[in-house]
PDB file of N, CA and C in Angstrom:
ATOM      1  N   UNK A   1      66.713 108.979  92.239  1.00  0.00           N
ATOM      2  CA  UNK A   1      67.297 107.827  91.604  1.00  0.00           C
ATOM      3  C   UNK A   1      68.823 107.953  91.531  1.00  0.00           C
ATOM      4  N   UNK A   2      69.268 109.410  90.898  1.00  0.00           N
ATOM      5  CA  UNK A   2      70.650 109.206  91.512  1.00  0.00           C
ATOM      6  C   UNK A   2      71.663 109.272  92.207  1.00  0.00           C
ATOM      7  N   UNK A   3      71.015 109.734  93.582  1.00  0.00           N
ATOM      8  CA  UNK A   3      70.973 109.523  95.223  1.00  0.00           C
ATOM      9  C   UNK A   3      71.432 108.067  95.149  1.00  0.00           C
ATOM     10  N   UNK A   4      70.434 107.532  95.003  1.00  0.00           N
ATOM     11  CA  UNK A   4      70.254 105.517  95.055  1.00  0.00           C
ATOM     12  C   UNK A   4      71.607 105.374  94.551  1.00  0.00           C
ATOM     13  N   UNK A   5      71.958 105.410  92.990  1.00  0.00           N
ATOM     14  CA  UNK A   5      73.239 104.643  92.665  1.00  0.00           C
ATOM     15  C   UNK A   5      74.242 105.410  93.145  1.00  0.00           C
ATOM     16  N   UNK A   6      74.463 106.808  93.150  1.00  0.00           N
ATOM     17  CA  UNK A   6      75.571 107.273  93.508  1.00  0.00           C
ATOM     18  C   UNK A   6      75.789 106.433  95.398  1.00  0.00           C
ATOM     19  N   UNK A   7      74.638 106.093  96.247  1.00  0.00           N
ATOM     20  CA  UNK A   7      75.118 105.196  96.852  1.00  0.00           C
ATOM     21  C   UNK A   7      75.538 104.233  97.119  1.00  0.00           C
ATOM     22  N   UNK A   8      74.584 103.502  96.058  1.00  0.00           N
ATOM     23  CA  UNK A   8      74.838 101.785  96.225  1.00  0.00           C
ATOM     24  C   UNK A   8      76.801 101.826  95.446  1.00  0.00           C
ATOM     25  N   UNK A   9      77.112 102.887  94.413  1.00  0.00           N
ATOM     26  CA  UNK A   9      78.257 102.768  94.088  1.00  0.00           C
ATOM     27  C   UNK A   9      79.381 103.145  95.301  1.00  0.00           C
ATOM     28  N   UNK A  10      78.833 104.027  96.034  1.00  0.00           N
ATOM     29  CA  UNK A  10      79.926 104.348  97.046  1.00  0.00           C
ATOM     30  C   UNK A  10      79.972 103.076  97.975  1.00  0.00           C
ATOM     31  N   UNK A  11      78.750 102.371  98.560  1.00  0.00           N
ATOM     32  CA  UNK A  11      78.703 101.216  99.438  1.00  0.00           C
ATOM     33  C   UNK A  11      79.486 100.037  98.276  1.00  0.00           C
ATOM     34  N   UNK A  12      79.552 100.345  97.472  1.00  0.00           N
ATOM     35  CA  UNK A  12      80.252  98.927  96.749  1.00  0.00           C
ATOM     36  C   UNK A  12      82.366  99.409  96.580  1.00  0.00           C
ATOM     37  N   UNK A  13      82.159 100.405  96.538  1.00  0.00           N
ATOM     38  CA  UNK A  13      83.713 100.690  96.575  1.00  0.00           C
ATOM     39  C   UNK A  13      84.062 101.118  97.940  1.00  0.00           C
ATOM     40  N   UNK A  14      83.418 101.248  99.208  1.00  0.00           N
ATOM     41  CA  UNK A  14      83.780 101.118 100.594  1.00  0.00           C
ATOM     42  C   UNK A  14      83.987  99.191 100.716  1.00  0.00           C
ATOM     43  N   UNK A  15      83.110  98.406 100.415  1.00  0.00           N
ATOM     44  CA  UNK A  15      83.192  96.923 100.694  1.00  0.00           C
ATOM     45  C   UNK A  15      84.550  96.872 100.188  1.00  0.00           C
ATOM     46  N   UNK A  16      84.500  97.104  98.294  1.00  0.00           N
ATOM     47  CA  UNK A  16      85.632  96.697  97.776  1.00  0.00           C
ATOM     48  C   UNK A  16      87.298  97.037  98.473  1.00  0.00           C
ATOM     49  N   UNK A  17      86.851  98.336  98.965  1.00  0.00           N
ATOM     50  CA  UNK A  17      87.971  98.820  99.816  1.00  0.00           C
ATOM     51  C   UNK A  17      88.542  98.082 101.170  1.00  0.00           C
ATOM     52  N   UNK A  18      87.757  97.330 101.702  1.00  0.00           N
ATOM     53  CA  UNK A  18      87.764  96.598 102.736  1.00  0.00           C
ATOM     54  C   UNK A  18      88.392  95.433 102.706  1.00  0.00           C
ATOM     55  N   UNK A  19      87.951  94.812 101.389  1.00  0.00           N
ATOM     56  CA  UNK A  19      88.087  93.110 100.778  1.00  0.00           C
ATOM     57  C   UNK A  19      89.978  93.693 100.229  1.00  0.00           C
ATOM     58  N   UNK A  20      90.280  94.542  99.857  1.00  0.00           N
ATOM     59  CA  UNK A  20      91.550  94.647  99.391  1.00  0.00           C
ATOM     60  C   UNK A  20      92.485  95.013 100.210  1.00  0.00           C
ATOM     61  N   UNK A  21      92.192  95.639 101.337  1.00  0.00           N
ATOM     62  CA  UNK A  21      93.264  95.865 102.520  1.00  0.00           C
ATOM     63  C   UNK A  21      93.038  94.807 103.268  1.00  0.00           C
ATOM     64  N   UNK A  22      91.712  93.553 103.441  1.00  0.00           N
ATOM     65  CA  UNK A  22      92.163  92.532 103.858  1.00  0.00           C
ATOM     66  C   UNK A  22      93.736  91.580 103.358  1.00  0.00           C
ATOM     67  N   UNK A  23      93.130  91.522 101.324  1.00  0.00           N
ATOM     68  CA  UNK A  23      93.987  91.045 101.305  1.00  0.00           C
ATOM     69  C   UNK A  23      95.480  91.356 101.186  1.00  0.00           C
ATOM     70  N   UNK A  24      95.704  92.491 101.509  1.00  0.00           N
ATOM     71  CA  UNK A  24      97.355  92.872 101.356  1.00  0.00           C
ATOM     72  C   UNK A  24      97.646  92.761 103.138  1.00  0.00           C
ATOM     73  N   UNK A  25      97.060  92.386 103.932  1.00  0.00           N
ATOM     74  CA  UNK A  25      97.104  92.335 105.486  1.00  0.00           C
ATOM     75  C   UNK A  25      97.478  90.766 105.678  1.00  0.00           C
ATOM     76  N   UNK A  26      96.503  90.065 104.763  1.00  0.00           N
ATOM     77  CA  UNK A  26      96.680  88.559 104.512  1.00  0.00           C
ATOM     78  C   UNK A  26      98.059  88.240 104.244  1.00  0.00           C
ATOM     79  N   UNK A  27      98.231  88.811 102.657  1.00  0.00           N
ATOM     80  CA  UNK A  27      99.700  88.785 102.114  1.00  0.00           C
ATOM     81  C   UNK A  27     100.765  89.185 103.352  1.00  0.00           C
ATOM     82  N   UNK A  28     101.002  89.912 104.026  1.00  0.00           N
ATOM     83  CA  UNK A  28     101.624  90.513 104.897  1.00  0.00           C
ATOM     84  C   UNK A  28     101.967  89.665 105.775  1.00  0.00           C
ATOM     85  N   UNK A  29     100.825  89.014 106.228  1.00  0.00           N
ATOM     86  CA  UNK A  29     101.063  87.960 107.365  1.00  0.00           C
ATOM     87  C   UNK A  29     101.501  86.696 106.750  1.00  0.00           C
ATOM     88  N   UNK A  30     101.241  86.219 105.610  1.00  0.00           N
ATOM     89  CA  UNK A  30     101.672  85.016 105.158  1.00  0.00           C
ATOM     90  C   UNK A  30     103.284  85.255 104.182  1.00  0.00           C
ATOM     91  N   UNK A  31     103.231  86.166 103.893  1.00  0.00           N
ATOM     92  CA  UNK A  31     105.169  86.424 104.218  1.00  0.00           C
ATOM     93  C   UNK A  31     105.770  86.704 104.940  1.00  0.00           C
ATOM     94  N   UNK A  32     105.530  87.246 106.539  1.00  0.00           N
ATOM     95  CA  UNK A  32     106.568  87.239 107.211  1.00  0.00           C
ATOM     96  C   UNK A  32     106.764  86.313 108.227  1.00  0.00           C
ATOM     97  N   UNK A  33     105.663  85.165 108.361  1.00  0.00           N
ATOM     98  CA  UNK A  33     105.555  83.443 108.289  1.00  0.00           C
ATOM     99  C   UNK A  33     106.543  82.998 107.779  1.00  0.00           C
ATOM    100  N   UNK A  34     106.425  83.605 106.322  1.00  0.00           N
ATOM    101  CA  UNK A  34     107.691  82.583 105.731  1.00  0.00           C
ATOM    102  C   UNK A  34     108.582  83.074 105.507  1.00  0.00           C
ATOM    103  N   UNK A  35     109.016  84.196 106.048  1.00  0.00           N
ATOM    104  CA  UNK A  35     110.608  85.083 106.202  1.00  0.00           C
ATOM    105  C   UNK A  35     111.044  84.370 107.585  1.00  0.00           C
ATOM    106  N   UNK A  36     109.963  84.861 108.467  1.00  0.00           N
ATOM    107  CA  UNK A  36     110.753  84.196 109.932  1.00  0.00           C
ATOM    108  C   UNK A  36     111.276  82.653 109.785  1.00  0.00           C
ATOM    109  N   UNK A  37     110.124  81.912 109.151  1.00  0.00           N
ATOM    110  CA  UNK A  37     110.908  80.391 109.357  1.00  0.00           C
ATOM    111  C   UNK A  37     111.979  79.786 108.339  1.00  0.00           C
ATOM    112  N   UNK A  38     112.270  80.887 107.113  1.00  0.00           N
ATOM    113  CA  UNK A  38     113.599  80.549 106.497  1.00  0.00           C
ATOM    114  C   UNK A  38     114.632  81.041 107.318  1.00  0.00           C
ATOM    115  N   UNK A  39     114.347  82.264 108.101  1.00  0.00           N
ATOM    116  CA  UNK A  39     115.465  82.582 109.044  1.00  0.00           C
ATOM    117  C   UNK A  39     115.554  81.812 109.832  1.00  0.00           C
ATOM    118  N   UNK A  40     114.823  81.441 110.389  1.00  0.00           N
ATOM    119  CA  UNK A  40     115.117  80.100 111.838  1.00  0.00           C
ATOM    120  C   UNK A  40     115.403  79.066 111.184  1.00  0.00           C
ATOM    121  N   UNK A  41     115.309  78.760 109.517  1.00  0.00           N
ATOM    122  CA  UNK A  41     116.076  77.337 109.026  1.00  0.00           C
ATOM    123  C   UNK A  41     117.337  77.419 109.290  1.00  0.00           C
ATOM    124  N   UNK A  42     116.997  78.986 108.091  1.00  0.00           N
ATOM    125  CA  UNK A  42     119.077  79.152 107.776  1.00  0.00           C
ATOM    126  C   UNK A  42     120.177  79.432 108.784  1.00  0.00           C
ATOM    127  N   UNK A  43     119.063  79.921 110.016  1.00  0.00           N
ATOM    128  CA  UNK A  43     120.307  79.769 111.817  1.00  0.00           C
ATOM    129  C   UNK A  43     120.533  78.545 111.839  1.00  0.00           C
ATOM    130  N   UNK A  44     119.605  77.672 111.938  1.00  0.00           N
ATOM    131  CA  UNK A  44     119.682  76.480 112.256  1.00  0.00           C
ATOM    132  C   UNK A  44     120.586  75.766 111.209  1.00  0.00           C
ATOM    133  N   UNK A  45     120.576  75.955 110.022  1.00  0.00           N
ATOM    134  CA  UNK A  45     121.423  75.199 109.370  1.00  0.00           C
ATOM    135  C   UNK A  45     123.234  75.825 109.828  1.00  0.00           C
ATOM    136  N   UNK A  46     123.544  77.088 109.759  1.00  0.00           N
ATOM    137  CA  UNK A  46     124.276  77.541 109.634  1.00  0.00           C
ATOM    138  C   UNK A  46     124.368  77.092 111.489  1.00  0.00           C
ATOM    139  N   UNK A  47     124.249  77.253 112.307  1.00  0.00           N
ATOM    140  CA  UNK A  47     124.629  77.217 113.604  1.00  0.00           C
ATOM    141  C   UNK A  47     125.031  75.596 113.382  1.00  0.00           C
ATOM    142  N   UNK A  48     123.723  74.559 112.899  1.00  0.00           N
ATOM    143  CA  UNK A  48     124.402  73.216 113.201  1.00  0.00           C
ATOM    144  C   UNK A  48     125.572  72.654 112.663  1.00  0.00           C
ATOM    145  N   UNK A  49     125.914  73.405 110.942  1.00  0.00           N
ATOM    146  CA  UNK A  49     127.248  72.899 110.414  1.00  0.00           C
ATOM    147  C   UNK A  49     128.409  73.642 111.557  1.00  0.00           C
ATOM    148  N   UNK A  50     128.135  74.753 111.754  1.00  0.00           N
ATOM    149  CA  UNK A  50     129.751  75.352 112.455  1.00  0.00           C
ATOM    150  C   UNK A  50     129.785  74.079 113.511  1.00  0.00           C
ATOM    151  N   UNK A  51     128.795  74.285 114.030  1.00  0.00           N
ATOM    152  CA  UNK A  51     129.350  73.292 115.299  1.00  0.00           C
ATOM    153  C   UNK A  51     129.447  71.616 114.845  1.00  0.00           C
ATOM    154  N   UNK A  52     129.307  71.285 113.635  1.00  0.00           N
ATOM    155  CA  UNK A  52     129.644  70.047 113.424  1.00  0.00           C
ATOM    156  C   UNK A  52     130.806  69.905 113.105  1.00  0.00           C
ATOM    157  N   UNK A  53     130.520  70.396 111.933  1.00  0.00           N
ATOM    158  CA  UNK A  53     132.383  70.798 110.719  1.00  0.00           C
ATOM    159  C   UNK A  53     133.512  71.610 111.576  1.00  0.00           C
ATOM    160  N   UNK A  54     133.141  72.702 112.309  1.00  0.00           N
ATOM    161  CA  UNK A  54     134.018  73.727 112.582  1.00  0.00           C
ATOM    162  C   UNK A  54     134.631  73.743 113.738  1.00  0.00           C
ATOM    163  N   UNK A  55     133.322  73.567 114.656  1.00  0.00           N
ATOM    164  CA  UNK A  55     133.746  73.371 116.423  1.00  0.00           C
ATOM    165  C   UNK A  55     134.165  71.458 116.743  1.00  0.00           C
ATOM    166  N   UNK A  56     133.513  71.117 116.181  1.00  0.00           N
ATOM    167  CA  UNK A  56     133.719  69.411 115.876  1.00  0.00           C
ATOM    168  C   UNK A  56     132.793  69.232 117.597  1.00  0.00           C
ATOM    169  N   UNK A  57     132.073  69.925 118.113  1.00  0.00           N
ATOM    170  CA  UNK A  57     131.728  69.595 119.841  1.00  0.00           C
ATOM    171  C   UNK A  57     132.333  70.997 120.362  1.00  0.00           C
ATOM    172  N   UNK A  58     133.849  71.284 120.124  1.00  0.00           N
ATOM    173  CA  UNK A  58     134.728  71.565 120.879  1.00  0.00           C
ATOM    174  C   UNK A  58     134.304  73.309 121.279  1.00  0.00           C
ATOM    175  N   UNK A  59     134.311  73.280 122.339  1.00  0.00           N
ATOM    176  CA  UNK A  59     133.747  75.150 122.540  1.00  0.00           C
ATOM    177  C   UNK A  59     135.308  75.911 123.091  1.00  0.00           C
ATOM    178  N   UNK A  60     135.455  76.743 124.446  1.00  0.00           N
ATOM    179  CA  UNK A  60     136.782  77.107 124.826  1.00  0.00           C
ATOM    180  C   UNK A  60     137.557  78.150 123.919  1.00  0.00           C
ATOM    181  N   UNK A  61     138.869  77.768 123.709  1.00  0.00           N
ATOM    182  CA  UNK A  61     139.459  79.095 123.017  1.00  0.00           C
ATOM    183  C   UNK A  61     139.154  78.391 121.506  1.00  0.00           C
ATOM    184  N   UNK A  62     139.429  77.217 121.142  1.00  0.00           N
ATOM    185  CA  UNK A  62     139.518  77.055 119.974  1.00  0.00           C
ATOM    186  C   UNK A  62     138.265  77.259 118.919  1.00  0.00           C
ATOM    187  N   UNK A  63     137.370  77.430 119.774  1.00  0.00           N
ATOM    188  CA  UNK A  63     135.668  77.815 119.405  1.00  0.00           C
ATOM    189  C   UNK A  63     135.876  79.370 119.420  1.00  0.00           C
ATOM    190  N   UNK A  64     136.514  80.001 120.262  1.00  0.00           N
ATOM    191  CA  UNK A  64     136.441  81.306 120.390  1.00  0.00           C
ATOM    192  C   UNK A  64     137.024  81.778 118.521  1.00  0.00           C
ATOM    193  N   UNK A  65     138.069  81.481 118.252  1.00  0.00           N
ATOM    194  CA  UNK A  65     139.242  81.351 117.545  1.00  0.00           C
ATOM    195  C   UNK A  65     138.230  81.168 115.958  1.00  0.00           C
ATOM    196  N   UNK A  66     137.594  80.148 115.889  1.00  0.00           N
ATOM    197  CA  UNK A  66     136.931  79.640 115.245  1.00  0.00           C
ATOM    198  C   UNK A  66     135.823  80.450 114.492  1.00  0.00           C
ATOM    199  N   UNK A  67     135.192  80.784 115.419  1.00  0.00           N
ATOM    200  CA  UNK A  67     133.933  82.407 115.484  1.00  0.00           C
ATOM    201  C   UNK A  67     134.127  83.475 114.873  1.00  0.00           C
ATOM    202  N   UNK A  68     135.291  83.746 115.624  1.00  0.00           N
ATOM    203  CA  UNK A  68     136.402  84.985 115.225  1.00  0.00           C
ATOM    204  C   UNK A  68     135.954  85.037 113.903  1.00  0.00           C
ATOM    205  N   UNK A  69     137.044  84.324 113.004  1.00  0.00           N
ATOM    206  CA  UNK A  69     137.594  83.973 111.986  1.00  0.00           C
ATOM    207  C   UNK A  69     136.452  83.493 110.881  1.00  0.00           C
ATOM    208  N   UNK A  70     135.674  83.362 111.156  1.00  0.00           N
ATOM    209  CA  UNK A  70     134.347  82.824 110.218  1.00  0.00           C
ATOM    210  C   UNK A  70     133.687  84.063 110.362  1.00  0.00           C
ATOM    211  N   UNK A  71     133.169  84.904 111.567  1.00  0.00           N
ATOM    212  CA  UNK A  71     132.776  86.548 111.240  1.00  0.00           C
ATOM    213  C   UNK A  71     133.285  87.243 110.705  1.00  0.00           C
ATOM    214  N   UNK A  72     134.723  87.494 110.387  1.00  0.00           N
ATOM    215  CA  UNK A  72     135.287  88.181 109.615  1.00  0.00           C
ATOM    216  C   UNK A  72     135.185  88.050 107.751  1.00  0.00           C
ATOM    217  N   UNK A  73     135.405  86.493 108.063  1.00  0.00           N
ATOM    218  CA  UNK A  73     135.103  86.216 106.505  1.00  0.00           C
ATOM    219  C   UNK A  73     133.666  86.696 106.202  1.00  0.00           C
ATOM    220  N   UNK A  74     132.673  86.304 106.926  1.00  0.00           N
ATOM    221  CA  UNK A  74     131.293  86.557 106.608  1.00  0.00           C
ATOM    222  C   UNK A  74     130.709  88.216 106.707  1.00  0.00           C
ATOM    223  N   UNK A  75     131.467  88.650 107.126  1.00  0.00           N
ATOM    224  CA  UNK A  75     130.977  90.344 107.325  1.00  0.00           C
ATOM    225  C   UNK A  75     132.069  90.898 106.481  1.00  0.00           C
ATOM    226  N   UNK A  76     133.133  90.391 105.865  1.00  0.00           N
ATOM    227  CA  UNK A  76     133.415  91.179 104.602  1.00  0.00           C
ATOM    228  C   UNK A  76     132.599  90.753 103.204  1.00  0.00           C
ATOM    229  N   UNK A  77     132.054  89.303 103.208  1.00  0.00           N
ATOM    230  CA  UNK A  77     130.922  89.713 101.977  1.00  0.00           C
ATOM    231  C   UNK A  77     129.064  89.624 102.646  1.00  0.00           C
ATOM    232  N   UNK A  78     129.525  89.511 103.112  1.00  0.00           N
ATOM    233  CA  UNK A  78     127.395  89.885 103.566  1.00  0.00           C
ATOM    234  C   UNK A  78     127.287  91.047 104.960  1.00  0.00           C
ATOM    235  N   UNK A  79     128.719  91.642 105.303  1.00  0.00           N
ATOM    236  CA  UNK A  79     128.603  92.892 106.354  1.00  0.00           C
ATOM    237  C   UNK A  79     128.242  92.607 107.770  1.00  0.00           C
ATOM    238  N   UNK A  80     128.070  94.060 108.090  1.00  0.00           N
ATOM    239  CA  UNK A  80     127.832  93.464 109.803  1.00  0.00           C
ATOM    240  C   UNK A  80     127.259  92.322 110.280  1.00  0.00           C
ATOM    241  N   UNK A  81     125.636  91.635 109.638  1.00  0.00           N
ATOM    242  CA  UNK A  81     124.942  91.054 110.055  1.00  0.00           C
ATOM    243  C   UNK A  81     125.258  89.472 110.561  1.00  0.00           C
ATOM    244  N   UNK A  82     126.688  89.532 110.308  1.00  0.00           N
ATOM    245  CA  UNK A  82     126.998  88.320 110.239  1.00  0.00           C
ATOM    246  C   UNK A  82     128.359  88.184 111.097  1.00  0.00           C
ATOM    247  N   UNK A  83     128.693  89.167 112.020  1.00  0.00           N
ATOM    248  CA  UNK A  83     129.721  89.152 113.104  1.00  0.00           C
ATOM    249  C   UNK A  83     129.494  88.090 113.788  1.00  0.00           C
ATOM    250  N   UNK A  84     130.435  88.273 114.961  1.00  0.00           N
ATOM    251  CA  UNK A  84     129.781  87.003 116.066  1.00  0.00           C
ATOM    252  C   UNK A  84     129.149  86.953 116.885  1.00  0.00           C
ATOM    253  N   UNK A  85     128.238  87.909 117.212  1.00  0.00           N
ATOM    254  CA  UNK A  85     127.316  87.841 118.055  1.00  0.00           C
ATOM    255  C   UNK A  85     126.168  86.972 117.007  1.00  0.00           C
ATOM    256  N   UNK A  86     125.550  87.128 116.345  1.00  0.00           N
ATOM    257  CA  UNK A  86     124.801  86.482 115.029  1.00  0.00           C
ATOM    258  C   UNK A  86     125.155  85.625 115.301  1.00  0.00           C
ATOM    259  N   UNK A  87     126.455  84.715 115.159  1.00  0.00           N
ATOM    260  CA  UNK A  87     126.980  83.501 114.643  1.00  0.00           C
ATOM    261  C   UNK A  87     126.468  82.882 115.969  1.00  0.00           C
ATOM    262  N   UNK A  88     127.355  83.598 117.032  1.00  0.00           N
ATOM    263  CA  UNK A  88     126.724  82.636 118.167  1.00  0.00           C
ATOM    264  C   UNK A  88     125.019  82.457 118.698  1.00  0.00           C
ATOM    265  N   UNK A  89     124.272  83.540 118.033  1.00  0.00           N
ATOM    266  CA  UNK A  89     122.793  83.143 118.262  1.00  0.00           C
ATOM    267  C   UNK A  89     122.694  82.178 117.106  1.00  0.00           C
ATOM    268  N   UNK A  90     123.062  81.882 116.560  1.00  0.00           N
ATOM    269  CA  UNK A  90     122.979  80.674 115.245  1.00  0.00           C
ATOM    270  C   UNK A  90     123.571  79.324 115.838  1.00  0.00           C
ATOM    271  N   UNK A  91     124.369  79.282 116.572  1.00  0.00           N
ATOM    272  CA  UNK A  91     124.607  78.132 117.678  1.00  0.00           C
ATOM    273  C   UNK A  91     123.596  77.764 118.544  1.00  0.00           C
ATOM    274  N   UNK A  92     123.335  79.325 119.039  1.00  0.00           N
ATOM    275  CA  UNK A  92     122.106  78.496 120.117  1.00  0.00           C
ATOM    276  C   UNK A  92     121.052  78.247 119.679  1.00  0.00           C
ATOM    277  N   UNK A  93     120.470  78.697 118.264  1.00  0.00           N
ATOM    278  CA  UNK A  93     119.107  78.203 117.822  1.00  0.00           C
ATOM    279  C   UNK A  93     119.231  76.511 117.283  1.00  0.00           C
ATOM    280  N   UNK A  94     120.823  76.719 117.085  1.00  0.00           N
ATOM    281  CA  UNK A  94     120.993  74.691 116.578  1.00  0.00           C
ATOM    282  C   UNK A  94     120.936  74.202 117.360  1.00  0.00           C
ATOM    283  N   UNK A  95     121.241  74.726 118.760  1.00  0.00           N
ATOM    284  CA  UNK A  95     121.589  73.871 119.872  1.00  0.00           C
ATOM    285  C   UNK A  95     120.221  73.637 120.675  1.00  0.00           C
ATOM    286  N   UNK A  96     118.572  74.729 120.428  1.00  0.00           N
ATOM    287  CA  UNK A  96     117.499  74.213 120.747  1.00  0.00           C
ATOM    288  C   UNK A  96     116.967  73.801 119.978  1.00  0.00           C
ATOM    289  N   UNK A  97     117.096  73.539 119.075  1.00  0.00           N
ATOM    290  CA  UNK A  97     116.411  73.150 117.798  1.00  0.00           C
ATOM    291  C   UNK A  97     116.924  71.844 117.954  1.00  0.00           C
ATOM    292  N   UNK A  98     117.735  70.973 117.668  1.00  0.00           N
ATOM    293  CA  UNK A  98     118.409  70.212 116.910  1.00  0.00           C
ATOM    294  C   UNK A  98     118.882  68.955 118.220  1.00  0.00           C
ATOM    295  N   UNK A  99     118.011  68.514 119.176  1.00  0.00           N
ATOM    296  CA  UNK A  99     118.222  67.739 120.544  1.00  0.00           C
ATOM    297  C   UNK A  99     118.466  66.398 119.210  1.00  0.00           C
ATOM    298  N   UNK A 100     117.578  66.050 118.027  1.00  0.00           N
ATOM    299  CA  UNK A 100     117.905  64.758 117.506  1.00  0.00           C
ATOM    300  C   UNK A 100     118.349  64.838 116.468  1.00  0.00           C
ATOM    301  N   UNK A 101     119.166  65.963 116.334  1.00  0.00           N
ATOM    302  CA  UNK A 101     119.869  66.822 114.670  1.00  0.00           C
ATOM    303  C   UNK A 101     118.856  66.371 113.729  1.00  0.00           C
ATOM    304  N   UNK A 102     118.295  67.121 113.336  1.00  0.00           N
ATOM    305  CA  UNK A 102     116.475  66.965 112.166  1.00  0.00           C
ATOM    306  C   UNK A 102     116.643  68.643 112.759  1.00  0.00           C
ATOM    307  N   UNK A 103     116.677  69.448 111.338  1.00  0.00           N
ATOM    308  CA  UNK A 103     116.011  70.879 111.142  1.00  0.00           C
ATOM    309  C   UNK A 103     114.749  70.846 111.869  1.00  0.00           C
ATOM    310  N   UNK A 104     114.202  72.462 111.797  1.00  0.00           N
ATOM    311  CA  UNK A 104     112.515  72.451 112.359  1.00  0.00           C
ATOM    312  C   UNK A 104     112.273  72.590 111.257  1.00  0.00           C
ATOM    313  N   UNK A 105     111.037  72.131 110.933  1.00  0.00           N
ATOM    314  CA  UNK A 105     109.808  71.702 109.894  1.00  0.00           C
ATOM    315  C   UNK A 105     108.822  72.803 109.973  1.00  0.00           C
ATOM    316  N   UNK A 106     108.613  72.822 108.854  1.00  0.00           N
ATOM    317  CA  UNK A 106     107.430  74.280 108.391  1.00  0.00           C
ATOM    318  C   UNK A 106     106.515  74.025 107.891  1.00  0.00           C
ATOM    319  N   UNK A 107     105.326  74.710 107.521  1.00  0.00           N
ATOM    320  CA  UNK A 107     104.289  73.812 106.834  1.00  0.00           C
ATOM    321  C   UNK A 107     104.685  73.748 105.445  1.00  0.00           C
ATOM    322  N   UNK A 108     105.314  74.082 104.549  1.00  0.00           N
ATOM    323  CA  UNK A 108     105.757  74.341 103.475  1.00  0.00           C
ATOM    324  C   UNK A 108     106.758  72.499 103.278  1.00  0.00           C
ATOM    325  N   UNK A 109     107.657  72.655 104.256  1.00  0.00           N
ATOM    326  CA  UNK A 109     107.833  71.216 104.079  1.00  0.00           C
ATOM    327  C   UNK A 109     107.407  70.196 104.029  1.00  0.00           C
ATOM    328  N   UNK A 110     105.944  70.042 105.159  1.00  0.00           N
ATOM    329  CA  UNK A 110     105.474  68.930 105.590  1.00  0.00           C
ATOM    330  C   UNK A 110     103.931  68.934 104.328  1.00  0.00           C
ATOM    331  N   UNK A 111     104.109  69.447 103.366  1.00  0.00           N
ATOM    332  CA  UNK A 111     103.367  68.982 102.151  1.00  0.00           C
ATOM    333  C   UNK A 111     102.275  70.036 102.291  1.00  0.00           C
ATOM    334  N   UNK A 112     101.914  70.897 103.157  1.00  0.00           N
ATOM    335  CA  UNK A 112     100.466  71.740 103.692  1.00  0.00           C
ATOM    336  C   UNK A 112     100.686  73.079 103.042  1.00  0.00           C
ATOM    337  N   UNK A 113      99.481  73.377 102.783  1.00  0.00           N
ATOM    338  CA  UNK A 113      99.508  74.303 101.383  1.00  0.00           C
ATOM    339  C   UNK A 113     100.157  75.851 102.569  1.00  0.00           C
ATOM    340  N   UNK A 114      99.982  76.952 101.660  1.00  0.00           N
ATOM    341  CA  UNK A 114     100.674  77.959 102.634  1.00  0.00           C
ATOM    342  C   UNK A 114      99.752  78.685 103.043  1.00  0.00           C
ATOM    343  N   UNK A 115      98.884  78.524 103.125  1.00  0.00           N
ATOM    344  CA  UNK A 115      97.644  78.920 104.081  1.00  0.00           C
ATOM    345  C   UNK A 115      97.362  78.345 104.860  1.00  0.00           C
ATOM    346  N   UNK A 116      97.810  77.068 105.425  1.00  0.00           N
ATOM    347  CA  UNK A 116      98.073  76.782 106.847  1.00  0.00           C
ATOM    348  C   UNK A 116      97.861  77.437 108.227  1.00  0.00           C
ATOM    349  N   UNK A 117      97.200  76.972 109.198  1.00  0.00           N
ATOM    350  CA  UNK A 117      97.635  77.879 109.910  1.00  0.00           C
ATOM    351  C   UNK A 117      98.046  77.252 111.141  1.00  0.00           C
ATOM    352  N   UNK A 118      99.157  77.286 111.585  1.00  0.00           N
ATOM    353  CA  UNK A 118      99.917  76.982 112.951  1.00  0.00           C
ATOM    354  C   UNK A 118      98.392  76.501 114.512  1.00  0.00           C
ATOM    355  N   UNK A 119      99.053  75.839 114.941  1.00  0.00           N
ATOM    356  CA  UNK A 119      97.540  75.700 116.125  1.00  0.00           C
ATOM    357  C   UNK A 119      97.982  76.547 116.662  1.00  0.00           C
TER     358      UNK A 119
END
């Protein structure tokens, strides 16, 4: 008899063990869902103002000039990550993103709970 429970207790804390690294695998995947697509907002936002406000269109030296000078400001308070190589992948994600200037849409925006799942 306590063969029996000392098993049925081990088979119930192997399941339980199972059901809980599902869900921290779950969690895992449904935050870095929503890390990646605030990062692809905030390129996108940040790539489409420079080139609205900053570049006005205009690329060449005065874009060069422009880059410069906005990485410097931005990597003395938020550091390397924000030089110009960054800046200019933040251009080009506005510049595929943004053919009818409208951000990309997430499920979080479009009203769908966050368990969503992408087709």
């Amino acid at each position: 008899m306590q063969d029996l429970v000392s098993q049925s207790l081990h088979a119930l804390q192997v399941s339980a063990l199972a059901d809980v690294r599902h869900l921290i695998d779950a969690a895992r995947q449904r935050v870095a869902g929503t890390v990646n697509a605030a990062l692809t907002q905030l390129y996108w936002q940040i790539g489409n103002r420079v080139n609205l406000e900053l570049l006005q269109g205009k690329r060449a030296e005065y874009g060069k000039q422009v880059i410069v000078e906005l990485a410097k400001q931005l990597t003395t308070q938020f550091g390397k990550g924000w030089s110009e190589r960054p800046l200019r992948y933040c251009l080009r994600i506005a510049e595929a993103l943004s053919r009818n200037n409208k951000p990309p849409q997430y499920p979080q925006q479009q009203g769908l709970s966050p368990h969503h799942q992408h087709p």
